[in-house]
N, C-alpha and C. Protein backbone atom coordinates (compact mmCIF):
# COMPACT_ATOMS: atom_id res chain seq x y z
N UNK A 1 88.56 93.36 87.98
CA UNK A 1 89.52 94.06 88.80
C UNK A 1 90.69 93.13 89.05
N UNK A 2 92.11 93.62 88.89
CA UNK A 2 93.20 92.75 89.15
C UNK A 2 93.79 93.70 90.08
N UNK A 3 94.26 92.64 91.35
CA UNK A 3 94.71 93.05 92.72
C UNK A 3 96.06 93.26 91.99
N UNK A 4 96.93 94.27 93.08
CA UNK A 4 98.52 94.27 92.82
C UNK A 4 99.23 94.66 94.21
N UNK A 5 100.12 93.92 94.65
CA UNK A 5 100.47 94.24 95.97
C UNK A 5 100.68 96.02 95.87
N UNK A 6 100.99 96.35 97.52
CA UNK A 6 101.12 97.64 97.24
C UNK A 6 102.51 97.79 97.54
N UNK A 7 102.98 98.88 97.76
CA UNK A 7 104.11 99.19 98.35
C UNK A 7 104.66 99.46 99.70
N UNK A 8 103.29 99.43 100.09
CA UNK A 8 103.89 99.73 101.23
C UNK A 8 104.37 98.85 102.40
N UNK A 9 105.00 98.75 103.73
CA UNK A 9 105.24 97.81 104.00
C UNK A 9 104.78 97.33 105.47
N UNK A 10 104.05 96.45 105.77
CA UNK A 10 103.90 96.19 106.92
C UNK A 10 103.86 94.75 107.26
N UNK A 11 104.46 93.97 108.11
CA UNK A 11 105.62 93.12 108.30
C UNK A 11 104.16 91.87 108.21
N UNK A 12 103.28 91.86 108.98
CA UNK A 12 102.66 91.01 109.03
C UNK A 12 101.24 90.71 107.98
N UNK A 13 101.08 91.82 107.52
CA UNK A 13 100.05 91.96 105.90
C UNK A 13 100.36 92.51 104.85
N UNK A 14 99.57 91.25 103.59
CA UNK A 14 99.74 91.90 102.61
C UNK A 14 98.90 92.92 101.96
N UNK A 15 99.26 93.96 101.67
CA UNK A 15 98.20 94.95 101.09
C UNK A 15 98.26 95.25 99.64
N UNK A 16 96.95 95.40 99.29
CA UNK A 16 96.84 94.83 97.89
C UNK A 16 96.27 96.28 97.60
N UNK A 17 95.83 97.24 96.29
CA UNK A 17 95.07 98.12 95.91
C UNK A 17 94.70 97.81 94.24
N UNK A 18 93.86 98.33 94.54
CA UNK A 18 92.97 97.94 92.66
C UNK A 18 93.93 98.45 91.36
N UNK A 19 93.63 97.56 90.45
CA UNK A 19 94.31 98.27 89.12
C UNK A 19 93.77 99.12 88.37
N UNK A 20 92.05 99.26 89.03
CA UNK A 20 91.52 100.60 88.79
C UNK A 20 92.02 101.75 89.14
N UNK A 21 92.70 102.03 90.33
CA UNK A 21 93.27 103.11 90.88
C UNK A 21 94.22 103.58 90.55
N UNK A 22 95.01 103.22 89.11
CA UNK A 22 96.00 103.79 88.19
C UNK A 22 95.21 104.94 87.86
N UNK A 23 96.09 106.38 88.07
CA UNK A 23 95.79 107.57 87.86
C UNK A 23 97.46 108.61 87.80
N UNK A 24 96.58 109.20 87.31
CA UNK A 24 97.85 110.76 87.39
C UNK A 24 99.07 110.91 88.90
N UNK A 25 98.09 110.61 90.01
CA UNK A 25 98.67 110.20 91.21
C UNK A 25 98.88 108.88 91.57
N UNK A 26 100.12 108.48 91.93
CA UNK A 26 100.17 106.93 92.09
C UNK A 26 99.66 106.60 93.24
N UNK A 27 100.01 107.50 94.35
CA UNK A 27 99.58 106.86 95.57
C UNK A 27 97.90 107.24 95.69
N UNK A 28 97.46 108.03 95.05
CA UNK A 28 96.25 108.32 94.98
C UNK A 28 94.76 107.22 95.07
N UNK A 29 94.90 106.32 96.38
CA UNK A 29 94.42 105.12 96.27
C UNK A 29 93.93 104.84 97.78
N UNK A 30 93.38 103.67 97.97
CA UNK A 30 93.18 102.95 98.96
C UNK A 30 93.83 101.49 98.98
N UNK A 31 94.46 100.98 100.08
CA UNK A 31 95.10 99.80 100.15
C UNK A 31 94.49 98.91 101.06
N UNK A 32 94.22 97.69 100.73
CA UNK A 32 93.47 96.88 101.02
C UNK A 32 94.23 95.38 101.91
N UNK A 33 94.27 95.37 102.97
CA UNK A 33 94.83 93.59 103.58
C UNK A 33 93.59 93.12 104.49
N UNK A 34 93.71 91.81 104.27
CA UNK A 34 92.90 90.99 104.68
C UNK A 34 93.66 90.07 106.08
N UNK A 35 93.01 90.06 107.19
CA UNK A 35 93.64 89.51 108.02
C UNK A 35 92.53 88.44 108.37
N UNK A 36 93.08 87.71 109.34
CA UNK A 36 92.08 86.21 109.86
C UNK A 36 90.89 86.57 110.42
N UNK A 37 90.43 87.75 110.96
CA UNK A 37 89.17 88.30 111.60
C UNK A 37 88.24 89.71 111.04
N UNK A 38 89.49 89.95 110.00
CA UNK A 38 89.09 91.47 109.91
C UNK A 38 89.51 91.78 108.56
N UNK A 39 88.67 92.75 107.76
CA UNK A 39 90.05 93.57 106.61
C UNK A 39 89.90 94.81 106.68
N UNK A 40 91.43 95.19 106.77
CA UNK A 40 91.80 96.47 106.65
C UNK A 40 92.18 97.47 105.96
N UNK A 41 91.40 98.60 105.69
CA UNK A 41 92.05 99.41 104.80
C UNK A 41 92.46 101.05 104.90
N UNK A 42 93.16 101.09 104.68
CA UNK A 42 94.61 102.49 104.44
C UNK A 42 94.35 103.23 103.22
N UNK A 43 95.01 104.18 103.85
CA UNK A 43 95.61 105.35 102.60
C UNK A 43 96.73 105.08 101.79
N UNK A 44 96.88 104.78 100.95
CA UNK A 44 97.57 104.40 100.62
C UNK A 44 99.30 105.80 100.52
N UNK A 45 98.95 106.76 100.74
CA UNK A 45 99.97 108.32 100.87
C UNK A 45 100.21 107.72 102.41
N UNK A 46 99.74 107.32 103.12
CA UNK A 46 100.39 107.70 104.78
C UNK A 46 100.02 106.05 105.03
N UNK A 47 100.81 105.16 104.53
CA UNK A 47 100.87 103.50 104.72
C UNK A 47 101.11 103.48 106.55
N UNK A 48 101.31 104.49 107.20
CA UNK A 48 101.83 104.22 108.61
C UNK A 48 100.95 104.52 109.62
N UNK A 49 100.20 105.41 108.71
CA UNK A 49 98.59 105.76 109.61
C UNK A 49 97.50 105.03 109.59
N UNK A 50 96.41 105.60 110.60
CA UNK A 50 95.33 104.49 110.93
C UNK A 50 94.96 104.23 109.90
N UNK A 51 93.98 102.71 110.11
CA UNK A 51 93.60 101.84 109.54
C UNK A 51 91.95 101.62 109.29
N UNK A 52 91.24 101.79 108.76
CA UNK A 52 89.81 101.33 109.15
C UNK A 52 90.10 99.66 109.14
N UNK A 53 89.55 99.05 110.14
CA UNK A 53 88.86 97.20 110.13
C UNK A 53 87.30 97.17 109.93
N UNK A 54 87.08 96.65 109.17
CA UNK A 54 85.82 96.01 108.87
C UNK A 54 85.47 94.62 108.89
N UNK A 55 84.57 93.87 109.35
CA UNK A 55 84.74 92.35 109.35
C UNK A 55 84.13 92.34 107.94
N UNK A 56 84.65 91.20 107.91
CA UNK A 56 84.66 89.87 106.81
C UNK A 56 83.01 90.38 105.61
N UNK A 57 81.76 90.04 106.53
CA UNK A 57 81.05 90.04 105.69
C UNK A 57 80.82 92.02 105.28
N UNK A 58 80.84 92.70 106.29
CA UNK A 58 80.77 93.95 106.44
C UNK A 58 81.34 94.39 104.86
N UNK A 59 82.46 94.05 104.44
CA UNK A 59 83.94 94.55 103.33
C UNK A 59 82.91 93.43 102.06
N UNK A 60 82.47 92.53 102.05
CA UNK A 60 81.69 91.75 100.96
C UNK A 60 80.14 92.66 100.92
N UNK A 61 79.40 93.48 101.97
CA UNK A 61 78.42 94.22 102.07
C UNK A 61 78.34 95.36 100.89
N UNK A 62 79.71 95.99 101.50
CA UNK A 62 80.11 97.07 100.51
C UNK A 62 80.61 97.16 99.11
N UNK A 63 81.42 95.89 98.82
CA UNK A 63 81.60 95.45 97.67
C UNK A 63 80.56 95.20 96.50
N UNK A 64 79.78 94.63 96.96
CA UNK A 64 78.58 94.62 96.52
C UNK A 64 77.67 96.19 95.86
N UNK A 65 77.65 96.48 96.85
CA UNK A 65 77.21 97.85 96.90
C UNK A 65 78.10 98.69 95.74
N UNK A 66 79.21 98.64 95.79
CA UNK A 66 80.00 99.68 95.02
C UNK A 66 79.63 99.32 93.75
N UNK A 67 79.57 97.64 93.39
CA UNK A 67 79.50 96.89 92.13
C UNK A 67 78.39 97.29 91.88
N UNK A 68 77.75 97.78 92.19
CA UNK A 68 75.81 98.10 91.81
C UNK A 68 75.66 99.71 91.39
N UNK A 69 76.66 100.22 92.39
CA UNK A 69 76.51 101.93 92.19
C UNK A 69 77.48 102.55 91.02
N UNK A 70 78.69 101.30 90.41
CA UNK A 70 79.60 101.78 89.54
C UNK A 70 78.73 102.03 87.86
């Protein structure tokens, strides 16, 4: 998987979304930033709306998980 910033903009994170998520729809995705306590992730269609936070190991829990179920 190769990260690529996203577009959208928010002043204090960077948000990254997969290069898997190239499709027919561009925004058709999830956007991903990592902050000092937490990572957060967005819609990538409504960059201005809520956020899920997940801690640290929680977002490596699931990762895992996805890597097993793909």
């Amino acid at each position: 998987m190769t990260l690529k910033p996203s577009t959208g903009n928010d002043s204090d994170l960077a948000w990254f979304k997969s290069s898997y998520s190239d499709s027919n729809e561009r925004d058709d995705c999830i956007e991903v930033a990592t902050a000092p306590d937490t990572i957060r992730i967005r819609d990538s269609k409504n960059p201005h709306g809520p956020q899920l936070r997940v801690q640290p190991g929680t977002w490596s829990d699931f990762l895992a998980y996805a890597a097993d179920e793909g």
